[in-house]
Protein backbone atom coordinates (compact mmCIF):
# COMPACT_ATOMS: atom_id res chain seq x y z
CA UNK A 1 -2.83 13.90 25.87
CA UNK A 2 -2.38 13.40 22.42
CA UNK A 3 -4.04 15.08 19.43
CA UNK A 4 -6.87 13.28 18.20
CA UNK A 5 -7.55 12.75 14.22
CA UNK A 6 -10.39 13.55 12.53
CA UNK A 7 -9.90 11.30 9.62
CA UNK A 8 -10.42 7.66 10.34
CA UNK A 9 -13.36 5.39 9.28
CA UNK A 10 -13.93 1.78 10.62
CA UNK A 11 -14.55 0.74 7.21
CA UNK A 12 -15.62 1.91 3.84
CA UNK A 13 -18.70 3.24 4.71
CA UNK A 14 -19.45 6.45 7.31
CA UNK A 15 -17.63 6.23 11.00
CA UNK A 16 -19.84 4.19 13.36
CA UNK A 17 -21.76 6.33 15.25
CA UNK A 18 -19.74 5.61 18.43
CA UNK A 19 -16.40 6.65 17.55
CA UNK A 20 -18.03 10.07 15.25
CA UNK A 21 -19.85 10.64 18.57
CA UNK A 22 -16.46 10.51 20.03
CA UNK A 23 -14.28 12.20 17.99
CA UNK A 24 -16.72 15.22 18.39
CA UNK A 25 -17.08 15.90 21.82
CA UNK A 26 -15.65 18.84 22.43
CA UNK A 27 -14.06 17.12 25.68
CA UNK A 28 -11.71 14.77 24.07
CA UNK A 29 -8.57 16.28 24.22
CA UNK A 30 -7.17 17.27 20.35
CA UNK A 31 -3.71 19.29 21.01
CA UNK A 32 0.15 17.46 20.49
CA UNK A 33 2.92 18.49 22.72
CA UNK A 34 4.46 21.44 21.77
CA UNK A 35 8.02 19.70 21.63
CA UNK A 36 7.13 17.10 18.83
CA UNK A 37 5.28 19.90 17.21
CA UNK A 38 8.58 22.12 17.08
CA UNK A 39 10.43 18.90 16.21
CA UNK A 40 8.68 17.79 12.96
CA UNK A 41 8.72 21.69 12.14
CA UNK A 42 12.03 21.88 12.12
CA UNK A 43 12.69 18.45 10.15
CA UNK A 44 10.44 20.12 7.88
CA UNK A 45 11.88 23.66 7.39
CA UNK A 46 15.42 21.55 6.57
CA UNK A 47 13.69 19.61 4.21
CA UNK A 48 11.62 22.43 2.65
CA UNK A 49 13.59 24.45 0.08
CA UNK A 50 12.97 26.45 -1.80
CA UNK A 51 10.20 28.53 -0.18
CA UNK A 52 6.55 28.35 -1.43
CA UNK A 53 5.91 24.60 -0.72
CA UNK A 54 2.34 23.44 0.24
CA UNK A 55 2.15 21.31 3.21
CA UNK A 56 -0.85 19.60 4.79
CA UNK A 57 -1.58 19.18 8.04
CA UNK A 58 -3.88 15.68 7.82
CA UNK A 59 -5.84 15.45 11.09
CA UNK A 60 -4.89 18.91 11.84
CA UNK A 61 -7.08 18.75 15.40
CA UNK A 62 -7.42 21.98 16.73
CA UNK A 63 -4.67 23.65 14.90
CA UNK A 64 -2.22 23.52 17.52
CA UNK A 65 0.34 21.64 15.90
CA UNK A 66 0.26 23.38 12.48
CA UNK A 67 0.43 27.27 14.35
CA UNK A 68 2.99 26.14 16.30
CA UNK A 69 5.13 25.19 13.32
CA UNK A 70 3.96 28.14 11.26
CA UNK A 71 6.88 30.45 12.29
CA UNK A 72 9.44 27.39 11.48
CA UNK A 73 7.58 27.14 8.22
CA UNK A 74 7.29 30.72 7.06
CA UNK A 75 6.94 31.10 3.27
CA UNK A 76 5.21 28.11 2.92
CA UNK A 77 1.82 27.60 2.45
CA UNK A 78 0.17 24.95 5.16
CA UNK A 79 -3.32 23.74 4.52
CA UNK A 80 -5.20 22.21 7.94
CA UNK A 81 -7.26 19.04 6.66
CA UNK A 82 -10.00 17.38 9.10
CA UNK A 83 -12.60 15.03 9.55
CA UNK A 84 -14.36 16.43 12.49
CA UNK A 85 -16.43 19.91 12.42
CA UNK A 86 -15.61 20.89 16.13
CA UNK A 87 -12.05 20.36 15.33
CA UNK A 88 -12.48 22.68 12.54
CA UNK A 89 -14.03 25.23 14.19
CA UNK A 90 -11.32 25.17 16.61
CA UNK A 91 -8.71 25.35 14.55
CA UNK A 92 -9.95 27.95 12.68
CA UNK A 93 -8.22 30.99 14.91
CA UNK A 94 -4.48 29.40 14.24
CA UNK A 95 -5.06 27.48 10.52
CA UNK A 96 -5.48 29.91 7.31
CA UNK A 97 -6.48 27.81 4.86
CA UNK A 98 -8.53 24.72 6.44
CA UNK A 99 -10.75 22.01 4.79
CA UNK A 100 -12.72 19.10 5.48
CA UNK A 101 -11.37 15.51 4.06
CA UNK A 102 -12.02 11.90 4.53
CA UNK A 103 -8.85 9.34 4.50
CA UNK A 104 -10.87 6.80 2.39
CA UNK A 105 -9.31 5.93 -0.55
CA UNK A 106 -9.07 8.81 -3.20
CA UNK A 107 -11.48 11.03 -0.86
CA UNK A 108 -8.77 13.67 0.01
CA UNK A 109 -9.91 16.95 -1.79
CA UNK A 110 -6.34 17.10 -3.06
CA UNK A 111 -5.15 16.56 -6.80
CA UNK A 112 -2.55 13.70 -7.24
CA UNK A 113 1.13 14.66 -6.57
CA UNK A 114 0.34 18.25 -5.50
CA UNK A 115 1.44 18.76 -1.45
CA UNK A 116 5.44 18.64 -1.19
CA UNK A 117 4.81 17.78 2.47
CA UNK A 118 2.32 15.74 5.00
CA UNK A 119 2.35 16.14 8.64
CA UNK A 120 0.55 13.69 10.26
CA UNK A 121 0.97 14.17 13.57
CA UNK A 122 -1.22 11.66 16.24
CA UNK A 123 -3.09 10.71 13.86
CA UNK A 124 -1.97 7.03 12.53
CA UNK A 125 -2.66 5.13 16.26
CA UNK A 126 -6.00 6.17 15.53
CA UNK A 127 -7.06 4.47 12.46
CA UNK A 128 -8.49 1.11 11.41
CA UNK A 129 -7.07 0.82 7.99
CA UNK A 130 -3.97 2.53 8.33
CA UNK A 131 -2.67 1.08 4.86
CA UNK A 132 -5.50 2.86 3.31
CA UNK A 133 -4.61 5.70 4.57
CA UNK A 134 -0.44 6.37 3.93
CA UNK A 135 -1.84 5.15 0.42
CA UNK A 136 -3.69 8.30 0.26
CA UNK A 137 -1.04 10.38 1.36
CA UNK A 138 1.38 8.85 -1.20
CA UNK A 139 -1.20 9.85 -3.89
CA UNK A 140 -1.41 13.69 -2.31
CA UNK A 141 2.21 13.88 -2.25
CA UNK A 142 4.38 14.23 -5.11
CA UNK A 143 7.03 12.52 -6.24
CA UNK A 144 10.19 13.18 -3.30
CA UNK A 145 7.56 14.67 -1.31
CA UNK A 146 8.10 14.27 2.25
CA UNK A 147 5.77 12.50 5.06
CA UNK A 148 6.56 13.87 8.84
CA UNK A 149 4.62 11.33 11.27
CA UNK A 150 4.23 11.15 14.77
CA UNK A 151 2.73 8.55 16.79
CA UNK A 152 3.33 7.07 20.42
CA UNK A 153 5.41 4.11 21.36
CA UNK A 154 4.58 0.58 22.30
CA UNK A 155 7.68 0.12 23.46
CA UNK A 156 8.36 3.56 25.75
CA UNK A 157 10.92 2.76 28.34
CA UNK A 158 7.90 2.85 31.03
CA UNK A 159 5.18 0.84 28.75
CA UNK A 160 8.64 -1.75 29.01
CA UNK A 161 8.30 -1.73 33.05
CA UNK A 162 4.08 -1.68 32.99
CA UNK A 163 3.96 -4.79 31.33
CA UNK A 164 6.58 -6.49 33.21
CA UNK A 165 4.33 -5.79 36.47
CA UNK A 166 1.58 -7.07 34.47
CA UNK A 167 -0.31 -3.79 33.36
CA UNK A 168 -1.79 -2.39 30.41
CA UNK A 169 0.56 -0.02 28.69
CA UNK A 170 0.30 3.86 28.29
CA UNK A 171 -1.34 5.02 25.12
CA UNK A 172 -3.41 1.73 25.10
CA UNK A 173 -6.76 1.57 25.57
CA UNK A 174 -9.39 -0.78 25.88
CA UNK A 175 -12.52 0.61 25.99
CA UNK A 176 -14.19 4.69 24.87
CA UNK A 177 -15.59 4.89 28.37
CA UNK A 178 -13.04 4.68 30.80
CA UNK A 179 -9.37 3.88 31.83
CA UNK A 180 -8.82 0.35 32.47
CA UNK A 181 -5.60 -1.60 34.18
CA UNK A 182 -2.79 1.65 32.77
CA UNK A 183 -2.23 4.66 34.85
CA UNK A 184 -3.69 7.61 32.89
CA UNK A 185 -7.35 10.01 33.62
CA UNK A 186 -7.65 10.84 29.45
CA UNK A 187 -9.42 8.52 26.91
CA UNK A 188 -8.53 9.53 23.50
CA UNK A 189 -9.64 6.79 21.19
CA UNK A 190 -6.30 4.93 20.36
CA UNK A 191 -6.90 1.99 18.19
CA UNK A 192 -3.19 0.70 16.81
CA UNK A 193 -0.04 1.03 18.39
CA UNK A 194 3.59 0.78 16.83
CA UNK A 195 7.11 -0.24 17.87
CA UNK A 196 9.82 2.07 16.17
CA UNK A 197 10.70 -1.28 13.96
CA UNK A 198 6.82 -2.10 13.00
CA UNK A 199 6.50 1.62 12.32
CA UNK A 200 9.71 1.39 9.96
CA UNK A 201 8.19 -1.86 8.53
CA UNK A 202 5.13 -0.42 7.92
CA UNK A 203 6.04 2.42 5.82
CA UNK A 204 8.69 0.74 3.92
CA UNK A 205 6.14 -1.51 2.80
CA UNK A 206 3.64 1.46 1.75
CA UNK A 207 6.08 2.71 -0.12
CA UNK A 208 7.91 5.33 1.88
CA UNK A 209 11.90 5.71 1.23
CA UNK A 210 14.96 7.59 3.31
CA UNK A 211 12.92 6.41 6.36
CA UNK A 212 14.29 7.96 9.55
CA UNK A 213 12.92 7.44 13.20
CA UNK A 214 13.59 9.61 16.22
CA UNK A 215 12.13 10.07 19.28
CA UNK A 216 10.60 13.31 21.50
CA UNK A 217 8.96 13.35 25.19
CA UNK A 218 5.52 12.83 26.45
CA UNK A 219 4.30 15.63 28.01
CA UNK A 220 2.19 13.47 30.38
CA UNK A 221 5.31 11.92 32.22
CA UNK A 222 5.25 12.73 35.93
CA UNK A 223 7.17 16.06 36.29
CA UNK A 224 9.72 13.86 38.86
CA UNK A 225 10.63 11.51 35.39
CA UNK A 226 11.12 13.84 32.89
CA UNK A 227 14.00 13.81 32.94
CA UNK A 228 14.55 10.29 32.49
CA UNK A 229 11.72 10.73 29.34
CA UNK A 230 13.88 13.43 27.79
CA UNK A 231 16.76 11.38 27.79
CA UNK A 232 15.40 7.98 26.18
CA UNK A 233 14.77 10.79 23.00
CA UNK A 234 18.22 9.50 22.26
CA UNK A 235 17.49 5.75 22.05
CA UNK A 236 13.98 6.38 19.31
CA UNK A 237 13.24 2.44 20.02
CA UNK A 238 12.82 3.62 24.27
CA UNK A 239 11.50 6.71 23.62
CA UNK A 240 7.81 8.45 24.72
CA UNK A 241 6.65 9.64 21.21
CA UNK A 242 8.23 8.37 17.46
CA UNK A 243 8.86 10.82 15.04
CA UNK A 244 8.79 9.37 11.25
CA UNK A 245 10.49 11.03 8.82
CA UNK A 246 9.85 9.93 4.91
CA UNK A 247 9.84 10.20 1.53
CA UNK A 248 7.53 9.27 -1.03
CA UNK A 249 9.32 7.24 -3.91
């Protein structure tokens, strides 16, 4: 379904043994879409000059999303950053340069200002303390640096019809165990989920400047409505997945 984070705590302290039990069973699915991976990469690469930058991949997952940006991204240097030790090991045939990091505040092993770039791909819907978090990536990223972000939408043209019908939208989730009341076979931990507006809200407010939201496809849609997925990209506010593009003030 989605990639799955490896970053998140329920509070200060250590994940609760549920959700680090969770996050790393090998059986929880951890890969993006390839289309929102080539997406950000190429917002990137335009954004990205000259050569040389250092860009973190924060929740990296298996690696899937960083190797298939790499060729978009050649010349720069693109560090893999996660929480979980099975994701690591996993992402260890497509990441060169991987470490493990906390979002707490101040826990990233990164010096203040030094990454040009943060992809954070799938990563946000998955957190508690989400403020906590883009706080950490505005001290990682220097001054101008840019934040790529992808997360998936409240507000996708079918989550619209779902709830009109009276179910539980897509990406939503209320339990670990088991799909409840939303069509769907994958649990994959979603905690928060954003509107393109809250999204735009939410990193104006931590900070974030230049702000632009698109949208990309789900590659879960029913092959039959793909169609119709690939065209609400041009409406972000309708579409499957949000793409945030940022910059740190």
């Amino acid at each position: 379904m989605n990639q799955r984070p490896r970053t998140e705590h329920p509070d200060d302290a250590a994940p609760a043994p549920g959700l680090r039990d969770f996050y790393e069973n090998p059986a929880v699915p951890v890969a993006s879409g390839r289309s929102r991976a080539l997406r950000q990469a190429r917002v990137l690469a335009a954004a990205l000059r000259p050569p040389g930058s250092l860009v973190i991949d924060i929740g990296c997952g298996d690696g899937t999303a960083a190797e298939t940006a790499g060729p978009l991204l050649a010349g720069h240097r693109i560090v893999g950053l996660d929480w979980s030790q099975d994701a690591l090991r996993r992402a260890r045939p497509r990441i060169a340069h991987l470490v493990r990091g906390e979002l707490d505040s101040g826990s990233l092993p990164f010096t203040d200002g030094c990454a040009d770039a943060v992809l954070f791909s799938e990563v946000i819907e998955h957190l508690v303390d989400p403020d906590q978090a883009l706080d950490e990536i505005q001290r990682v990223l220097r001054p101008g640096g840019h934040l790529m972000l992808s997360t998936p939408n409240l507000a996708a043209w079918y989550n619209r019809v779902l709830l009109l019908v009276g179910w539980q939208p897509v990406f939503s989730e209320v339990s670990l165990r088991g799909i409840h009341g939303r069509p769907g076979t994958e649990v994959v931990g979603h905690l928060r989920l954003f509107t393109a507006r809250a999204l735009y809200s939410l990193l104006q407010s931590a900070g974030f400047e230049d702000i632009r939201i698109t949208g990309a496809p789900f590659h879960g849609v029913p092959r039959p409505l793909r169609v119709v997925d690939w065209a609400a990209c041009a409406v972000p506010s309708a579409a499957s997945i949000l793409l945030a593009h940022a910059r740190r003030r």
